[in-house]
C-alpha atoms as a PDB file:
ATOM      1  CA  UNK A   1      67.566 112.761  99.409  1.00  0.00           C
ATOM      2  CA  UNK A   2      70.413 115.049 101.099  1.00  0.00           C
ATOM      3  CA  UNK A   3      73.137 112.798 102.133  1.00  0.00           C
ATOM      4  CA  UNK A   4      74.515 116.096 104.035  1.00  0.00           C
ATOM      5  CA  UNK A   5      71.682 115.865 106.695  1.00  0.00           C
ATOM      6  CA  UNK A   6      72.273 112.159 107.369  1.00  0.00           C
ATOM      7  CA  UNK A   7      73.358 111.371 110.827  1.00  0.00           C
ATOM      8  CA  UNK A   8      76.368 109.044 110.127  1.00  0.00           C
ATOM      9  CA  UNK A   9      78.169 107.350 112.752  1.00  0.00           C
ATOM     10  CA  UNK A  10      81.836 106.558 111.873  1.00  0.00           C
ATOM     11  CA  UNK A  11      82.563 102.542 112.395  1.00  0.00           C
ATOM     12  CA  UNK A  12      86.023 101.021 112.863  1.00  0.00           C
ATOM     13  CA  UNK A  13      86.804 100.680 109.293  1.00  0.00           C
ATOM     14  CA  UNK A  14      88.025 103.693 107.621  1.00  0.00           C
ATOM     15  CA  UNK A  15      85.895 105.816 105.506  1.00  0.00           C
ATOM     16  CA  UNK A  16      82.837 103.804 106.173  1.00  0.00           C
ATOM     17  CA  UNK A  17      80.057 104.830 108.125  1.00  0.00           C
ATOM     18  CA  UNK A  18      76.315 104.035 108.533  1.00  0.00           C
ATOM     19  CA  UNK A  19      72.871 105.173 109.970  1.00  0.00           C
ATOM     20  CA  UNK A  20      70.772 102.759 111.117  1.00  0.00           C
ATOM     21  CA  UNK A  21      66.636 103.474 110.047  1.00  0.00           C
ATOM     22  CA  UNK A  22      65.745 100.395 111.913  1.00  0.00           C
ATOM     23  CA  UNK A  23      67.296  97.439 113.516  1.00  0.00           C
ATOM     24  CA  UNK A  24      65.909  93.903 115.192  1.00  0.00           C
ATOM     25  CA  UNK A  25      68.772  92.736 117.828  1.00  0.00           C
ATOM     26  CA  UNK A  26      66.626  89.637 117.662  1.00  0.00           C
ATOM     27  CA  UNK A  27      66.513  88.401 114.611  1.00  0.00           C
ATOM     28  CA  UNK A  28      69.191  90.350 113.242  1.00  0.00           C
ATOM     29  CA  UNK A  29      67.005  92.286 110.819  1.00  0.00           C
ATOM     30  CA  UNK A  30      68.133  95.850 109.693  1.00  0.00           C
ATOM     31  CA  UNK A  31      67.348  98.685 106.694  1.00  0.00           C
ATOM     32  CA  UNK A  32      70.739 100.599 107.094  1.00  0.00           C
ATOM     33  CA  UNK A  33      72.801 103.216 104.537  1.00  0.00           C
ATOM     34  CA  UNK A  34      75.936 102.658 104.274  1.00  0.00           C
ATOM     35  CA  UNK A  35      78.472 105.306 102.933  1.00  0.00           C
ATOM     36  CA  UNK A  36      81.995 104.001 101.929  1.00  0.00           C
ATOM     37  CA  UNK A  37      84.418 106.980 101.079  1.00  0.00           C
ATOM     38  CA  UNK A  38      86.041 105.868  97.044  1.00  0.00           C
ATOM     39  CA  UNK A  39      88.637 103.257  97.449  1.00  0.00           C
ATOM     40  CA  UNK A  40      86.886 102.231 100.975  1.00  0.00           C
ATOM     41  CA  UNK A  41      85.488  99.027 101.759  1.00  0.00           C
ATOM     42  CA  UNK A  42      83.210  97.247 104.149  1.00  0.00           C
ATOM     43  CA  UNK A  43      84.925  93.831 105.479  1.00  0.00           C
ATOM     44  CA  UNK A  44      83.987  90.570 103.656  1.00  0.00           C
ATOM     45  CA  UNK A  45      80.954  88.735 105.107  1.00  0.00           C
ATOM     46  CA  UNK A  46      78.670  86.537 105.022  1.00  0.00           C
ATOM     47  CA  UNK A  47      74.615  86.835 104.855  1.00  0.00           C
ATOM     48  CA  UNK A  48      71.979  85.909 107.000  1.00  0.00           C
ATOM     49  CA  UNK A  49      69.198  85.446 105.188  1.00  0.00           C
ATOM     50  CA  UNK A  50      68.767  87.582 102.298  1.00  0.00           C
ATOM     51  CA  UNK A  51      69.958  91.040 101.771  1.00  0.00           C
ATOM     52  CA  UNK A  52      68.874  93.575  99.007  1.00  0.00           C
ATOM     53  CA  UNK A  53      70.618  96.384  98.279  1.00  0.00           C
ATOM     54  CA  UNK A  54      70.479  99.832  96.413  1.00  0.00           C
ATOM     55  CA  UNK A  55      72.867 101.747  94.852  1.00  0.00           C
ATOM     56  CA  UNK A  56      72.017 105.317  95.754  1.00  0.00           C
ATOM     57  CA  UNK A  57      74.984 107.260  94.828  1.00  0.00           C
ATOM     58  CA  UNK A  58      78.310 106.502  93.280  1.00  0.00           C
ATOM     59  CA  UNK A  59      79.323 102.691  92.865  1.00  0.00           C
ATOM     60  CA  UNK A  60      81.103  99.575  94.371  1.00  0.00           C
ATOM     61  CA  UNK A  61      83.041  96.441  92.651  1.00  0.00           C
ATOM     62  CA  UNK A  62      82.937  93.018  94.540  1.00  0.00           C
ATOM     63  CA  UNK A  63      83.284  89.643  93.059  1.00  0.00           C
ATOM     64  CA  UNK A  64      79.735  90.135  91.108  1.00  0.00           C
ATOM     65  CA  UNK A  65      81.389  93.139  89.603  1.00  0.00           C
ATOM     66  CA  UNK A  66      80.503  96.709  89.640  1.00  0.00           C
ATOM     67  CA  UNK A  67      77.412  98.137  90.537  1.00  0.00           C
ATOM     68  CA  UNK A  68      76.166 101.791  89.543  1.00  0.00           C
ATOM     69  CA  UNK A  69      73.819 104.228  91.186  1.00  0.00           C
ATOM     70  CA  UNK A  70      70.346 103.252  90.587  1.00  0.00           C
ATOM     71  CA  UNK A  71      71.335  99.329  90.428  1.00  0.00           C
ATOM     72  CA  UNK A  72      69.484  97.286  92.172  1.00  0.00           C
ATOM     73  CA  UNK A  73      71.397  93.812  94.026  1.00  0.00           C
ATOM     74  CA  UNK A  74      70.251  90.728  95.865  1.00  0.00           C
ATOM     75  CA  UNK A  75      72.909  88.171  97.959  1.00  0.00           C
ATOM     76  CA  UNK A  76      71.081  85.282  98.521  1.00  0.00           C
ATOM     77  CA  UNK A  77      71.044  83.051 102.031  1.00  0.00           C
ATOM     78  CA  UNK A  78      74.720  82.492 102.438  1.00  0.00           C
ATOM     79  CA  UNK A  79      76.521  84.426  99.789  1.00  0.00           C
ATOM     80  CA  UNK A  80      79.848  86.161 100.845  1.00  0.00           C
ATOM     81  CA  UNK A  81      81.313  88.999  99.465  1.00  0.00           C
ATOM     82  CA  UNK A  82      83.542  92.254 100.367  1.00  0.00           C
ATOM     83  CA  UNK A  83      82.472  95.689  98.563  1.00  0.00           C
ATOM     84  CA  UNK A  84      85.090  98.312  98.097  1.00  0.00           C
ATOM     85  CA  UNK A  85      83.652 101.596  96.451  1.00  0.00           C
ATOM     86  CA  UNK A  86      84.695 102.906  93.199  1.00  0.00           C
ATOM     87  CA  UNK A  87      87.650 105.376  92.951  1.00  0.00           C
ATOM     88  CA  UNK A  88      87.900 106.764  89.558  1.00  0.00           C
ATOM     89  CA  UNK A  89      88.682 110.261  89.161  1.00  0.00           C
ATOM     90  CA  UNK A  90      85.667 112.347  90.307  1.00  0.00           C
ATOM     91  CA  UNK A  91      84.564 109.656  92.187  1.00  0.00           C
ATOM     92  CA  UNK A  92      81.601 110.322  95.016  1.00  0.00           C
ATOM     93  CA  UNK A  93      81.586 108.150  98.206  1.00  0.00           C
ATOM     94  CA  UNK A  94      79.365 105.219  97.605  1.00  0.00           C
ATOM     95  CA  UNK A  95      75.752 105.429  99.379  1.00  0.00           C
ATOM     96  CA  UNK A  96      73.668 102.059  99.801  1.00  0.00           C
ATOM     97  CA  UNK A  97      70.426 101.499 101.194  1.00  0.00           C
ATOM     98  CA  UNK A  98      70.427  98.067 102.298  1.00  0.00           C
ATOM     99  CA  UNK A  99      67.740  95.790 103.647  1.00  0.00           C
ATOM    100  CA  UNK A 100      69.959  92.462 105.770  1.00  0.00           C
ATOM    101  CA  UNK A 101      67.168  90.227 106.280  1.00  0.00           C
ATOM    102  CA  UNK A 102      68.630  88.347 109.532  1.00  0.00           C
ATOM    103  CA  UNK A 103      72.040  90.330 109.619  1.00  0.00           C
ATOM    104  CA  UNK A 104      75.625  89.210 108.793  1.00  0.00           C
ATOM    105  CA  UNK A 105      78.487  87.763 109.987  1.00  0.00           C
ATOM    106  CA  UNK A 106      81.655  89.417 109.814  1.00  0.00           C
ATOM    107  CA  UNK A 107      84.523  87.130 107.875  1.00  0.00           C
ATOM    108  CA  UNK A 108      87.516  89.837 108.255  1.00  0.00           C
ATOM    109  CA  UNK A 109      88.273  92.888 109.844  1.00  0.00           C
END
């Protein structure tokens, strides 16, 4: 996949920006990738439904811990939490491909 050709639109929070592949205003149902430049985060929130998520470059830490590239995460109905991405030395932005089952709902930010 080349990240490079991506169409990202910025967002309000710095160094994180998204492309959406599809979205449901409706139902709240979207398959998005995220990028979150290292030591960026997205604001805490809350799911919708559930929401899978993979890792497809670089890594984020949130209360479940850390999560590499090629991991593979499910928040349940409910579950809260705020991902910041990795910033070790050498560190890539973080890329996710994430499917939000009925959406979220901002907590912060």
């Amino acid at each position: 996949m080349d990240l490079s050709a991506i169409p990202w639109q910025t967002t309000r929070y710095p160094g994180v920006a998204i492309w959406f592949y599809a979205s449901e205003r409706r139902t709240g149902r979207a398959l998005v990738l995220i990028r979150m430049d290292p030591g960026c985060g997205y604001p805490r929130h809350k799911h919708r439904g559930e929401e899978r998520l993979l890792v497809v470059q670089g890594g984020y830490r949130d209360e479940r811990g850390e999560h590499h590239a090629g991991s593979f995460v499910v928040y349940e109905d409910g579950s809260e939490h705020a991902p910041v991405a990795l910033a070790t030395p050498g560190a890539v932005p973080c890329v996710l491909l994430a499917l939000a089952h009925e959406g979220i709902k901002l907590l912060a930010g």
